[in-house]
N, C-alpha and C. Protein backbone atom coordinates (compact mmCIF):
# COMPACT_ATOMS: atom_id res chain seq x y z
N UNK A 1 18.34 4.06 -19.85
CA UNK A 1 17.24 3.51 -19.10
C UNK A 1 16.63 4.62 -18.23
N UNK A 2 15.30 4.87 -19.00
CA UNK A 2 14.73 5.96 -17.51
C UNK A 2 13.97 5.18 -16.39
N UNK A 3 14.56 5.91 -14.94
CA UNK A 3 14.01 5.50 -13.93
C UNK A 3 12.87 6.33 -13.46
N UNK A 4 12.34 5.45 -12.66
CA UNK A 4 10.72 6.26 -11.84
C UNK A 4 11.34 6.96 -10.70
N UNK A 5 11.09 8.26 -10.85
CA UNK A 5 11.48 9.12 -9.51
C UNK A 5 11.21 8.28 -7.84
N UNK A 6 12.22 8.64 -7.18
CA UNK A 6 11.75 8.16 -5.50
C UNK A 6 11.20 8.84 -5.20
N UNK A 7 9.95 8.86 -4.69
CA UNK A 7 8.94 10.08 -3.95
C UNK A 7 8.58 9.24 -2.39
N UNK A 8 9.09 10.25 -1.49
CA UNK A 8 8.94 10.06 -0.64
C UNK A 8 7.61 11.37 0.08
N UNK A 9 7.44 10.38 1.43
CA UNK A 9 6.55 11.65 1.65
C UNK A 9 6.53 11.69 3.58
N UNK A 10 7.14 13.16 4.06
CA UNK A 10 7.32 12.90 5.45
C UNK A 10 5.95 13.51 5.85
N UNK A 11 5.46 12.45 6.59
CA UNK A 11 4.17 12.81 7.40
C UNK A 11 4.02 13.05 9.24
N UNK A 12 3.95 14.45 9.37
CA UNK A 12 3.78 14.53 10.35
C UNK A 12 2.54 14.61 11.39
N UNK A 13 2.61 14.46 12.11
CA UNK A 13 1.57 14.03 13.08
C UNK A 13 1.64 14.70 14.80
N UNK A 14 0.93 15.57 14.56
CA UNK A 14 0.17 16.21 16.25
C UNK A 14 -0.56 15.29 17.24
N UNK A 15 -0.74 15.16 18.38
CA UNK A 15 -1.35 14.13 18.95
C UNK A 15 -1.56 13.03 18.81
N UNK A 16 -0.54 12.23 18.22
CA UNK A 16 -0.70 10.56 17.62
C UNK A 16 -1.79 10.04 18.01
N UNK A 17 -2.23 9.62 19.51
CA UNK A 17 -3.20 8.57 19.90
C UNK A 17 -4.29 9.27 18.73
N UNK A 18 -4.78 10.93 19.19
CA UNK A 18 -5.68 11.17 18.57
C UNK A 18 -6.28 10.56 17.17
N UNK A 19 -5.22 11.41 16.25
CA UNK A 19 -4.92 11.18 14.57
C UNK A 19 -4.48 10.04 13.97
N UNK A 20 -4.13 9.37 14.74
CA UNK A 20 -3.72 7.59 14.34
C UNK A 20 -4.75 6.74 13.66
N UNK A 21 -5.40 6.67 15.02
CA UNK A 21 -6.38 5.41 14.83
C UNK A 21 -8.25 5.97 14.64
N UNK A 22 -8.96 5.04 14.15
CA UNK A 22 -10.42 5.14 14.11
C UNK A 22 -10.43 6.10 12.65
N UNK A 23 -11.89 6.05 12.36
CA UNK A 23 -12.11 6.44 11.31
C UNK A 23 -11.89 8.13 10.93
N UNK A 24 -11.19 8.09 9.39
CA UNK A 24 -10.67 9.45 9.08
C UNK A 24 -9.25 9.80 9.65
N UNK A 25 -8.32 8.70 10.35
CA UNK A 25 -7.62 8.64 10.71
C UNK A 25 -6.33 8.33 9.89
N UNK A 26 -5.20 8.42 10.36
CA UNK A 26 -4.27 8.27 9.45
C UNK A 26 -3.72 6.37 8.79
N UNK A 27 -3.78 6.01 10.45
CA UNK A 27 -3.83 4.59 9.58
C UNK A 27 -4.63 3.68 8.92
N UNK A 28 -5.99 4.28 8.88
CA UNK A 28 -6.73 3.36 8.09
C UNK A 28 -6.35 3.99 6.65
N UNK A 29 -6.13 5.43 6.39
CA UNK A 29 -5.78 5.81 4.84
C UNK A 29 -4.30 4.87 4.52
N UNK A 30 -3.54 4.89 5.28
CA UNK A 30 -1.85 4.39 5.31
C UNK A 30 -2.13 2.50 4.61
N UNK A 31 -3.57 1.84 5.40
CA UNK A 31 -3.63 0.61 4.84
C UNK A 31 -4.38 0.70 3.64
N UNK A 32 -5.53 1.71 3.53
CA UNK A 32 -6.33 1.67 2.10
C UNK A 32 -4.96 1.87 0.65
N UNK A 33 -3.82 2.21 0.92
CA UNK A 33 -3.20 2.16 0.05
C UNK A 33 -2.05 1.86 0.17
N UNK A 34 -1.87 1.10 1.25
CA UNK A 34 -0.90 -0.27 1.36
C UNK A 34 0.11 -0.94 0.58
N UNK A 35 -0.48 -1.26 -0.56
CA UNK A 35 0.00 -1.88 -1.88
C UNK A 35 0.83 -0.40 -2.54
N UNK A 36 0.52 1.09 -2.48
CA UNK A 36 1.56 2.13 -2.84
C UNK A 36 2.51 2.46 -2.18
N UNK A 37 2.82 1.76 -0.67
CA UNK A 37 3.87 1.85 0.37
C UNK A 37 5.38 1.16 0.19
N UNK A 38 6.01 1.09 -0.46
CA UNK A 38 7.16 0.73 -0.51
C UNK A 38 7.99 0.27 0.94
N UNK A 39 8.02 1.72 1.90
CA UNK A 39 8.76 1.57 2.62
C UNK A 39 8.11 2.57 3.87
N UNK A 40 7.72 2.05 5.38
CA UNK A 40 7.07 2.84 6.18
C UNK A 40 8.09 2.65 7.36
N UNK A 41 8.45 4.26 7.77
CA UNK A 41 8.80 4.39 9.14
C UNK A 41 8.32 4.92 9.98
N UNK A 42 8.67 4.81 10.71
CA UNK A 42 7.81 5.87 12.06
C UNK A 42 8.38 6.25 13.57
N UNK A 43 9.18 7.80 13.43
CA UNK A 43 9.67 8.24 14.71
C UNK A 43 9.02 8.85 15.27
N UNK A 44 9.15 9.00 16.50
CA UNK A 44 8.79 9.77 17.88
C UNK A 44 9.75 9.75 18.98
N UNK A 45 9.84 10.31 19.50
CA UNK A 45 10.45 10.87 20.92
C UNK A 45 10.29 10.08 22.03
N UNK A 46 11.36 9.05 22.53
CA UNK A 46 10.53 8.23 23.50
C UNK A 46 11.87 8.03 24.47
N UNK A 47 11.49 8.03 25.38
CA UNK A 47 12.40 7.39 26.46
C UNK A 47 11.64 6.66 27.80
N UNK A 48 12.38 6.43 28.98
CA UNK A 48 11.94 5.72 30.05
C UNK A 48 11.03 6.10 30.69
N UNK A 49 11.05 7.84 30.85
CA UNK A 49 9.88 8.50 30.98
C UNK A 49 8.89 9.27 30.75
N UNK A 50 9.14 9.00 28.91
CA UNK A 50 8.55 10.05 28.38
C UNK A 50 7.85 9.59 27.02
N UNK A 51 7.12 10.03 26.31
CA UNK A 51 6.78 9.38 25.05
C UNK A 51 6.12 10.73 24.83
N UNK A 52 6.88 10.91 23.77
CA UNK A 52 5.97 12.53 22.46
C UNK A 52 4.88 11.93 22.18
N UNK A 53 4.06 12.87 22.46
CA UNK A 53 2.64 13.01 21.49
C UNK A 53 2.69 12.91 20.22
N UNK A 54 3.73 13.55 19.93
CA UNK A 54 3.82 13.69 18.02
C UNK A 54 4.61 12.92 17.30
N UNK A 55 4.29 12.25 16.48
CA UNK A 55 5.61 11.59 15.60
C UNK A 55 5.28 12.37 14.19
N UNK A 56 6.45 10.99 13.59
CA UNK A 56 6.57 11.49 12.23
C UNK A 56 6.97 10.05 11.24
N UNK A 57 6.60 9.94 10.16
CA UNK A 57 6.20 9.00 9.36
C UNK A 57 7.28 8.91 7.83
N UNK A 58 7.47 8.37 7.72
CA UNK A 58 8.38 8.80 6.76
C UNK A 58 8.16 7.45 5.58
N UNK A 59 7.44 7.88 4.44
CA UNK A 59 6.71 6.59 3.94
C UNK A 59 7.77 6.87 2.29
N UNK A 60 7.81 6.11 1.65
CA UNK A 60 8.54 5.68 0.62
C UNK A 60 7.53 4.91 -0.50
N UNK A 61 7.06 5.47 -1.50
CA UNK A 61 6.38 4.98 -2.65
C UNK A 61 6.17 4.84 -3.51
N UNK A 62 5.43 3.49 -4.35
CA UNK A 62 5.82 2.85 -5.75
C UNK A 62 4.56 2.51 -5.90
N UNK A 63 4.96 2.64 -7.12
CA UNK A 63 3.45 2.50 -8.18
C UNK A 63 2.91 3.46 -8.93
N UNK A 64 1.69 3.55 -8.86
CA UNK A 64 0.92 4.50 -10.17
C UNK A 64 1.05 5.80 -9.06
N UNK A 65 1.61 7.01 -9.91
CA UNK A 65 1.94 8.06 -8.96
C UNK A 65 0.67 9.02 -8.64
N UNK A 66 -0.37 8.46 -9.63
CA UNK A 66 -1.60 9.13 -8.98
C UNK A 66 -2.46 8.65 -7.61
N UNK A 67 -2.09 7.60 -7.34
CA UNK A 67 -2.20 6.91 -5.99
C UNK A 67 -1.38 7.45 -5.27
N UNK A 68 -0.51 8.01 -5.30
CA UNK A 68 0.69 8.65 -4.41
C UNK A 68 0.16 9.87 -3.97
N UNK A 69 -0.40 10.54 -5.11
CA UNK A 69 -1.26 11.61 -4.97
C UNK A 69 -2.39 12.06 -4.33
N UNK A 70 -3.22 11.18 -4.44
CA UNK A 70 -4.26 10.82 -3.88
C UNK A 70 -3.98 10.63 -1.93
N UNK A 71 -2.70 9.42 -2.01
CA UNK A 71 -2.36 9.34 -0.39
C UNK A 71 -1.88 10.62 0.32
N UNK A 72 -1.89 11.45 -0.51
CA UNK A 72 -1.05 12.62 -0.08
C UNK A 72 -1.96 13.66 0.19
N UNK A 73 -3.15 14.01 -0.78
CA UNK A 73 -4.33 15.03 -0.55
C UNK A 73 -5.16 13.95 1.15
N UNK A 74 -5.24 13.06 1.02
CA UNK A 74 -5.77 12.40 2.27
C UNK A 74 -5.40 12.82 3.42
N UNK A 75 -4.20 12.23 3.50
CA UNK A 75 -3.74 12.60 4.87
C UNK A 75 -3.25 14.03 5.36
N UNK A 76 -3.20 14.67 3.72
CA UNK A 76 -3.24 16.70 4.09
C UNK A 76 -4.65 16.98 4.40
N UNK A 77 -5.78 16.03 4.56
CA UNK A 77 -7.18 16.50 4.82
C UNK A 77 -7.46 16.30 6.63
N UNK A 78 -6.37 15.63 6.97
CA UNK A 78 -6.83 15.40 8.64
C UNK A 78 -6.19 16.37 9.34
N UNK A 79 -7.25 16.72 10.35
CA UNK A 79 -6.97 18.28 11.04
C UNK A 79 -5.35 17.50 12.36
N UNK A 80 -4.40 18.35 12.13
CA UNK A 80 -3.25 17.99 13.11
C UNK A 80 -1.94 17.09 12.48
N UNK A 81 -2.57 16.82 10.92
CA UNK A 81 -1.25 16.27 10.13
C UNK A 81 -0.86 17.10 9.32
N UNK A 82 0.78 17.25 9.05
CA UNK A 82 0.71 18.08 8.05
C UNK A 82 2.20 17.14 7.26
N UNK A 83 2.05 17.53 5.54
CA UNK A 83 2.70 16.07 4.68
C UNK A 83 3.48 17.07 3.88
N UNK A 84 5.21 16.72 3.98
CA UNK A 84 5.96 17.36 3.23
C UNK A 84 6.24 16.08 1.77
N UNK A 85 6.53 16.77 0.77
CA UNK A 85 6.77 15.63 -0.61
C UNK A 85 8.12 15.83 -0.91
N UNK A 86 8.65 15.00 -0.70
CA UNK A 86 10.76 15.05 -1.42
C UNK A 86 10.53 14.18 -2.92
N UNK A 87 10.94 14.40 -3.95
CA UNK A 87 11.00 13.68 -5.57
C UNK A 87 12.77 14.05 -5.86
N UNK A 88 13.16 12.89 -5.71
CA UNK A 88 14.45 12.37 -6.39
C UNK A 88 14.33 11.85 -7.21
N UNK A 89 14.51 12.82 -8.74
CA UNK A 89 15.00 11.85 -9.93
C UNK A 89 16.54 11.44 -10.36
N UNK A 90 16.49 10.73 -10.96
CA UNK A 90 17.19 9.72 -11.80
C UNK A 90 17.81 10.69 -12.89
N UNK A 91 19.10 10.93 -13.32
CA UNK A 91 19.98 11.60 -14.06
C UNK A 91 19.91 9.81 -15.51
């Protein structure tokens, strides 16, 4: 039985409030392809008196892998994110 590789993809992020939200932003690309998200996390640095500017995203995805592709040239197009790709195949 061949399996579909796990492709994950860690997305990092400079100035969250900035790069987050509003248009060209990271979460409106994150919902335009919604349905290729398997699995979304999201760390940052936070305590009682402190909260990082920067997080990091750690998204998990299924489906047509040219949509994967596609989510991936996107969010490498916004100035202050930058997107590493991990591919675990199946023996």
């Amino acid at each position: 039985m061949i399996k579909d590789p796990h492709i994950i993809l860690g997305v990092h992020v400079s100035d969250r409030v900035k790069h987050i939200v509003g248009h060209g932003g990271v979460q409106p690309i994150l919902t335009e392809y919604g349905c290729y998200i398997k699995t979304r996390l999201g760390l940052h640095e936070a305590g009682k008196d402190f909260c990082s500017p920067n997080g990091l995203i750690l998204l998990e995805l299924a489906g047509d892998p040219k949509k994967g592709e596609e989510l991936e040239k996107k969010l490498m197009s916004i100035e202050g994110v930058s997107v590493k790709k991990m591919v675990f195949e199946h023996d």
